[in-house]
Protein backbone atom coordinates (compact mmCIF):
# COMPACT_ATOMS: atom_id res chain seq x y z
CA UNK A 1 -50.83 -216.82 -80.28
CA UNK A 2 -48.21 -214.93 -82.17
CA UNK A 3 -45.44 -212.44 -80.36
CA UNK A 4 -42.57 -210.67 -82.10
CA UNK A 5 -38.94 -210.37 -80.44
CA UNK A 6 -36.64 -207.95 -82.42
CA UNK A 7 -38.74 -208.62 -85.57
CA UNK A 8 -38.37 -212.41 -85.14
CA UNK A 9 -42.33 -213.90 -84.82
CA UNK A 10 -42.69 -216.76 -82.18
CA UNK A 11 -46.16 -218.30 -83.44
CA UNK A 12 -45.80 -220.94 -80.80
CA UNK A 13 -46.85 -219.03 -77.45
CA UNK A 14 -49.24 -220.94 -75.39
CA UNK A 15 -49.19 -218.81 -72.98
CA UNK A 16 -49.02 -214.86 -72.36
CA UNK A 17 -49.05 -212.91 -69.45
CA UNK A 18 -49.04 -209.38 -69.80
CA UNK A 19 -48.68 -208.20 -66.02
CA UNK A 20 -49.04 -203.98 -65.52
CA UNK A 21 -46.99 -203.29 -62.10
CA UNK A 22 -46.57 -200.13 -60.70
CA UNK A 23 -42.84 -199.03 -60.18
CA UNK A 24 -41.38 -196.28 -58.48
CA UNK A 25 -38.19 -195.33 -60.07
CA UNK A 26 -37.15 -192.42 -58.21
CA UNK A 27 -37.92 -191.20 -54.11
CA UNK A 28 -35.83 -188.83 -52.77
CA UNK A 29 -36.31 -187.39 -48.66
CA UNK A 30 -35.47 -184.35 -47.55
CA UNK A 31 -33.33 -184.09 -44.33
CA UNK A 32 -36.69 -184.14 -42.45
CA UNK A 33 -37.71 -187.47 -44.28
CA UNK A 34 -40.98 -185.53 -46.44
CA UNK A 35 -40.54 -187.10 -49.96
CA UNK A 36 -39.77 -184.53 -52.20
CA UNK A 37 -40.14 -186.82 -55.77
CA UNK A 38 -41.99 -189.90 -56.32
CA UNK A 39 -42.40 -191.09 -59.95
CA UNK A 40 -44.48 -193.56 -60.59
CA UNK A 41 -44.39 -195.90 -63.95
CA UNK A 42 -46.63 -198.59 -64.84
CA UNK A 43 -44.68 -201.05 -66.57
CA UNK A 44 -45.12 -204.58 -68.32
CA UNK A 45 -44.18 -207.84 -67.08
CA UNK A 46 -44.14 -210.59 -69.47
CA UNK A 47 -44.29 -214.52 -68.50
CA UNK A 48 -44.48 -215.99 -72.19
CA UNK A 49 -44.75 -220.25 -72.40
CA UNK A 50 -43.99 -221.33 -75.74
CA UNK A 51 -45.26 -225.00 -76.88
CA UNK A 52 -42.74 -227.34 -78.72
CA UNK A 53 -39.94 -225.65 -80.13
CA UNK A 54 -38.02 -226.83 -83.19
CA UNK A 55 -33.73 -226.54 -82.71
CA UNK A 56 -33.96 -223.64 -84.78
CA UNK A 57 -36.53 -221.83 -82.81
CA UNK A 58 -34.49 -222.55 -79.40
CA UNK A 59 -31.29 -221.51 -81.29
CA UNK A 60 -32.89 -217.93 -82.40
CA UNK A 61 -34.76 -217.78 -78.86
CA UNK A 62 -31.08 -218.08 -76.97
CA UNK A 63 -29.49 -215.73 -79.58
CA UNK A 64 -32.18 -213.03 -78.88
CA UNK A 65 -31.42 -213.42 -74.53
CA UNK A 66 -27.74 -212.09 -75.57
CA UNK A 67 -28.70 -208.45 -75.51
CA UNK A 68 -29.75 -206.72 -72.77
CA UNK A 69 -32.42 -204.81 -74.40
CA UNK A 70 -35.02 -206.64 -77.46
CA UNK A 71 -38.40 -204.86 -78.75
CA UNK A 72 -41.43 -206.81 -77.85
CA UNK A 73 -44.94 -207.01 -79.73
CA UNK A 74 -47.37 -208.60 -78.02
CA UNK A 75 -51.19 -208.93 -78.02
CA UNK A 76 -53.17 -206.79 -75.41
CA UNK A 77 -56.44 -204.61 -74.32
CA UNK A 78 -54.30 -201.62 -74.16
CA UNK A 79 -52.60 -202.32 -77.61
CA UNK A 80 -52.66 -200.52 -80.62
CA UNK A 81 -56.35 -199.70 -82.14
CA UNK A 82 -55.96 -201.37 -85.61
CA UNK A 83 -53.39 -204.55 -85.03
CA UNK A 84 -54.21 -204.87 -81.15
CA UNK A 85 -50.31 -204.80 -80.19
CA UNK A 86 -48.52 -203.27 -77.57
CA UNK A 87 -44.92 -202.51 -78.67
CA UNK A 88 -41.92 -201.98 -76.08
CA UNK A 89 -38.56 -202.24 -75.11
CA UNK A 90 -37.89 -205.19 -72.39
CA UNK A 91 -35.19 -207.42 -70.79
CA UNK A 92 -34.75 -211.25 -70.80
CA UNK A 93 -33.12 -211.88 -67.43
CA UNK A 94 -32.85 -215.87 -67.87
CA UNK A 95 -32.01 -217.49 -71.07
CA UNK A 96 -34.74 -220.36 -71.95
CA UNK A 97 -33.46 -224.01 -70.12
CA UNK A 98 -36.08 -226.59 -72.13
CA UNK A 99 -36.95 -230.13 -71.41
CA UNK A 100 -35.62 -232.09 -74.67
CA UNK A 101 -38.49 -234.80 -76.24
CA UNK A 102 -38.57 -236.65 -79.15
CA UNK A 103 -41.40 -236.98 -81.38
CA UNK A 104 -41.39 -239.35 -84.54
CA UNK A 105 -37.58 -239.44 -84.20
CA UNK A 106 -37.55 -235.32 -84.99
CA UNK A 107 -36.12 -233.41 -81.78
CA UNK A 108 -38.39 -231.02 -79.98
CA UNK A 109 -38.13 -228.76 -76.86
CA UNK A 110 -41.00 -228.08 -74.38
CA UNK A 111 -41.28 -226.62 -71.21
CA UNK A 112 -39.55 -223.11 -72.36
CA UNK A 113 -40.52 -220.00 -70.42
CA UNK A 114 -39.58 -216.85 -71.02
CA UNK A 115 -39.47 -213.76 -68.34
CA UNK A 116 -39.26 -210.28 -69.45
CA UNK A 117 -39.65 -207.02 -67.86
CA UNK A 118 -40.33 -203.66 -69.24
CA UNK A 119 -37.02 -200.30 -69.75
């Protein structure tokens, strides 16, 4: 499976999930406690597992979990009617800690997981 950060494609996702929560973003009371405004927002959640990255991959992954906000393609039901891809603005909280193997003497990293939640 394919995603796209910032225009950079990640072929190597083993592993998407595409989580729609339900956030309120703004309650206000009145002095008698009644809530005056309640908007409600469904929003993405993303949990993406890559599979063996290359030291360049990592390196571009890590660069992209610098700024606060990255646009995010990703495969869905809800996604766009001719490519099938939903396209929105998230944050990476964590930057991506992977396990370090080596395979036929060439450097990989596993185990990288990415969290990102929708503006």
């Amino acid at each position: 499976m394919t995603i796209w950060i910032n225009d950079t494609e990640f072929s190597k996702v083993t592993e998407l999930s595409a989580l729609r929560e339900t956030r309120r973003t703004d309650i206000r009371y009145n002095t008698q406690g009644d809530m005056l405004i309640d908007l409600v927002n469904r929003k993405y959640r993303l949990t993406v597992r890559f599979g063996l990255l290359t030291e360049r991959e990592l390196k571009q992954l890590r660069e992209l979990t610098q700024e606060i906000f990255v646009t995010v393609r990703f495969p869905a039901p809800e996604g766009d009617f001719d490519t099938g891809l939903v396209t929105g603005e998230f944050h990476i909280a964590d930057e991506p800690a992977p396990t370090v193997t080596e395979v036929n003497g060439v450097t990989l990293y596993g185990g990288v997981e990415l969290t990102m939640r929708q503006k």
